[in-house]
N, C-alpha and C. Protein backbone atom coordinates (compact mmCIF):
# COMPACT_ATOMS: atom_id res chain seq x y z
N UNK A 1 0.84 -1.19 0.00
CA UNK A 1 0.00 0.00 0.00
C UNK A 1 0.88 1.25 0.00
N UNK A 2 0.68 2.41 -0.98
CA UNK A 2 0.86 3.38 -0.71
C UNK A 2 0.17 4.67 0.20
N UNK A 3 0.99 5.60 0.75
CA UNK A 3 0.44 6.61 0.94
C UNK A 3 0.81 7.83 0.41
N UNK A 4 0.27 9.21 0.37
CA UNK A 4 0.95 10.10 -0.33
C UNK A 4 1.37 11.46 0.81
N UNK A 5 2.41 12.36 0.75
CA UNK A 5 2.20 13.36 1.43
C UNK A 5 2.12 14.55 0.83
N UNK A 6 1.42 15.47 0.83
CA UNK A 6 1.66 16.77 0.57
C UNK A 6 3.44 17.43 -0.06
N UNK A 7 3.36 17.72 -1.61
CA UNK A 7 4.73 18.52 -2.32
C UNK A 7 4.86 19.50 -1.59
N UNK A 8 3.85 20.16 -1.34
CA UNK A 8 3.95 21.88 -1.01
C UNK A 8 4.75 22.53 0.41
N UNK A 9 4.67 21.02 1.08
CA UNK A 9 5.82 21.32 2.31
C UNK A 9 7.02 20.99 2.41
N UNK A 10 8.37 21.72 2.85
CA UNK A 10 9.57 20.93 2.69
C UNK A 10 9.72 20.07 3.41
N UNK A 11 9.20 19.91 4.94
CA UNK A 11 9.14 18.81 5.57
C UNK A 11 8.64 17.73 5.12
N UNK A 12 7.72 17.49 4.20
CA UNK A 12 7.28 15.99 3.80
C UNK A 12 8.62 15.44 2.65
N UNK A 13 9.72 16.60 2.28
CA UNK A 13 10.83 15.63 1.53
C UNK A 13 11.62 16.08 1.82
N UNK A 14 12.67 14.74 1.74
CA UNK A 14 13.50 14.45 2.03
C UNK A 14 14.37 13.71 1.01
N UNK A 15 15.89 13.83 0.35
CA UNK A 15 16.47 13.46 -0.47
C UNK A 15 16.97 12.18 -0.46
N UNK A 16 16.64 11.24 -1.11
CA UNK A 16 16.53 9.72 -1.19
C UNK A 16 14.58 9.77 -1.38
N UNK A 17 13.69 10.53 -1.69
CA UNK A 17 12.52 10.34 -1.50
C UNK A 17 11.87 10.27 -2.61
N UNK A 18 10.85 8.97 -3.06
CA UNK A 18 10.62 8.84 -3.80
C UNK A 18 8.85 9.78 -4.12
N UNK A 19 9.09 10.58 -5.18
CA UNK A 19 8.51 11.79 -5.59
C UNK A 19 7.70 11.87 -7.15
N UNK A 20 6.60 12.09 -7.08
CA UNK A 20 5.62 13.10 -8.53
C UNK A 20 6.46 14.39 -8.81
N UNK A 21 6.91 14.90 -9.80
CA UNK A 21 7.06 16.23 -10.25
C UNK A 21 6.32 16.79 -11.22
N UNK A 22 6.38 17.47 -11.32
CA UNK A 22 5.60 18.21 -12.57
C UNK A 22 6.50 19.32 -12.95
N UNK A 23 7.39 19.43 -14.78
CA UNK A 23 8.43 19.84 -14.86
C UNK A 23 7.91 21.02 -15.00
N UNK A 24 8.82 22.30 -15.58
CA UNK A 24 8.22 23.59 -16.16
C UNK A 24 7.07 23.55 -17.40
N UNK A 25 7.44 22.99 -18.35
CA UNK A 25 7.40 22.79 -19.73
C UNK A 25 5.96 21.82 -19.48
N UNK A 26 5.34 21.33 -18.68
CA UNK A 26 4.70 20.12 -18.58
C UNK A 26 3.54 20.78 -17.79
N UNK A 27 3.72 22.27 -17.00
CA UNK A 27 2.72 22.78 -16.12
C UNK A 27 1.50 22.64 -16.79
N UNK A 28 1.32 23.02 -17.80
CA UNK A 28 -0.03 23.17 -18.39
C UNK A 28 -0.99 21.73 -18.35
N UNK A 29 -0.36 21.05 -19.25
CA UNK A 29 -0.73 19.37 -18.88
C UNK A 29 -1.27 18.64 -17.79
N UNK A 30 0.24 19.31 -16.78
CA UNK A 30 -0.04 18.71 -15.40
C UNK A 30 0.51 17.08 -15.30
N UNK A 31 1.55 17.03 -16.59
CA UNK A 31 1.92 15.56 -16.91
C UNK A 31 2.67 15.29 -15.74
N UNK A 32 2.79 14.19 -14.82
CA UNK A 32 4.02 14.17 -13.50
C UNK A 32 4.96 13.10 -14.14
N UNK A 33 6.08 13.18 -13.86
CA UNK A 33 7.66 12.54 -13.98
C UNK A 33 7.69 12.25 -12.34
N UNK A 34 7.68 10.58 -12.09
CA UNK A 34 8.41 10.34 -10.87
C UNK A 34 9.79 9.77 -10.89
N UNK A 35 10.32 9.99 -9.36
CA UNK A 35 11.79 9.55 -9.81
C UNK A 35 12.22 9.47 -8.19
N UNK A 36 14.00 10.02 -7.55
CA UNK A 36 14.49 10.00 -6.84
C UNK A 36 15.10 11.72 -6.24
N UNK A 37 14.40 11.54 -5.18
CA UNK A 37 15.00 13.47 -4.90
C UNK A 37 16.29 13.63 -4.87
N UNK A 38 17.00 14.02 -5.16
CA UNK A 38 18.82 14.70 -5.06
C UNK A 38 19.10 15.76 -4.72
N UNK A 39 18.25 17.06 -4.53
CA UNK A 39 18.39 17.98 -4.12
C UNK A 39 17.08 18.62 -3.95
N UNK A 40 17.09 19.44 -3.05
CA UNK A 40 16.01 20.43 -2.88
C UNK A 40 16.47 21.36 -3.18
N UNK A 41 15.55 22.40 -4.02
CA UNK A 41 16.10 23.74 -4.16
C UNK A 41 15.44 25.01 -4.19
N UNK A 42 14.13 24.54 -3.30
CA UNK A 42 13.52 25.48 -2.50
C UNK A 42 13.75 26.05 -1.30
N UNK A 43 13.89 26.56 -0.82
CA UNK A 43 14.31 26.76 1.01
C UNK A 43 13.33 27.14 1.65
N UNK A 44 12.68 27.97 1.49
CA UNK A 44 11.38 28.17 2.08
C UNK A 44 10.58 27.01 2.65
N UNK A 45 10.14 27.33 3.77
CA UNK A 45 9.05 26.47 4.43
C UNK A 45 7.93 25.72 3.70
N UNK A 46 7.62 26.47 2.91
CA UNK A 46 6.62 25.86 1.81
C UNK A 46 6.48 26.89 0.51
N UNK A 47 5.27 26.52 -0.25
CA UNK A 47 5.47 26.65 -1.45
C UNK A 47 4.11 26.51 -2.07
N UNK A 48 3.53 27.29 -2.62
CA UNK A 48 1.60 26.86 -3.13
C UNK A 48 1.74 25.79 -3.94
N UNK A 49 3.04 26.13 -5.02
CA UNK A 49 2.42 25.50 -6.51
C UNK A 49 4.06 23.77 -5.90
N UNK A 50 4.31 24.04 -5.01
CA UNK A 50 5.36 22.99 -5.07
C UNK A 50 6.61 23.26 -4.78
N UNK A 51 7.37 22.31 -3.90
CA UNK A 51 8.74 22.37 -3.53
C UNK A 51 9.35 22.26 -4.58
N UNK A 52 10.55 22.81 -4.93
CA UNK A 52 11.37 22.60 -6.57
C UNK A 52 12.36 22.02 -5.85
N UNK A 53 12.47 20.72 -7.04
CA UNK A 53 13.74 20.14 -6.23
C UNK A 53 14.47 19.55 -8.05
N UNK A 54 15.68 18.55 -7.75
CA UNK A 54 16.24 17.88 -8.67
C UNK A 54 16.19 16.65 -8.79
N UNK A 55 16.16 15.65 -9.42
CA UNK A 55 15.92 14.39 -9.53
C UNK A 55 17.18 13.66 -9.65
N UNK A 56 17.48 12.54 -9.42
CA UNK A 56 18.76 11.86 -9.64
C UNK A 56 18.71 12.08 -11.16
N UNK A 57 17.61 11.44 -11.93
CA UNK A 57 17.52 11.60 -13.39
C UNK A 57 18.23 12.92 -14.06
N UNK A 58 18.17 14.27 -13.02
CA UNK A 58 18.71 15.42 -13.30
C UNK A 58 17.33 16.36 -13.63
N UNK A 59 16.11 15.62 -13.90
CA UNK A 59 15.12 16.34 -14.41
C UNK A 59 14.74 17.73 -13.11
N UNK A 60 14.07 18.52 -12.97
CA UNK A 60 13.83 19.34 -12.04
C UNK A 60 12.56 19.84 -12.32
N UNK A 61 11.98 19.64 -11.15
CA UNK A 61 10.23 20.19 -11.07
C UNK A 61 9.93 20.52 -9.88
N UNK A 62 8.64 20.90 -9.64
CA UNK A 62 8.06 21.17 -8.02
C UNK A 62 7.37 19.71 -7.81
N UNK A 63 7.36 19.13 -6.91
CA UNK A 63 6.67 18.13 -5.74
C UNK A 63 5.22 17.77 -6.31
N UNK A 64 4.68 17.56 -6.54
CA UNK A 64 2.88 17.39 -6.19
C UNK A 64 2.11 16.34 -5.50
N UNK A 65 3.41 15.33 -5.30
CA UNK A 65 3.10 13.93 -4.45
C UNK A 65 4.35 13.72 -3.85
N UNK A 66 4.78 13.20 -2.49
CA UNK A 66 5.48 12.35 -1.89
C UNK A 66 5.13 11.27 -1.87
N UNK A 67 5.38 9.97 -2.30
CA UNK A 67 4.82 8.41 -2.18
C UNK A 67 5.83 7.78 -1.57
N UNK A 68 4.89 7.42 -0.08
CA UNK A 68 5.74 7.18 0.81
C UNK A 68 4.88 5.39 0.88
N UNK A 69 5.66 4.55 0.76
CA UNK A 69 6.07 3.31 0.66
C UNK A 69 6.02 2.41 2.06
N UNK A 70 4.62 1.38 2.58
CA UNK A 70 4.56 1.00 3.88
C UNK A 70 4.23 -0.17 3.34
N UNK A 71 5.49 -1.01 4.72
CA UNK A 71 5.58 -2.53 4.04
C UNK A 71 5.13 -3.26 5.23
């Protein structure tokens, strides 16, 4: 089973975290790219439209899901 947490806070990620993005180029769509966090590169506490972070892939988007993984 999954669960999901809220992108829009920096506390729900954490780098090693497996993540929804939604890139620049893709906002309109709303298409999500998941992957592996590598960096955060928001600092702020939060964020309306999404934490911006980097992907191991290298891709970079804001958050819109945390999928947090219970075994």
């Amino acid at each position: 089973m999954e669960n999901i947490k809220d992108g829009r806070l920096r506390k729900n990620i954490q780098i090693g975290a497996q993540v929804e993005v939604v890139q620049k180029n893709h906002q309109r769509s709303g298409k999500l790219t998941q992957g592996t966090v590598k960096r955060l590169l928001t600092n702020s506490p939060n964020h309306p439209h999404g934490i911006k972070v980097q992907l191991e892939s290298g891709v970079v988007g804001r958050v819109k899901n945390v999928i947090l993984k219970s075994y």
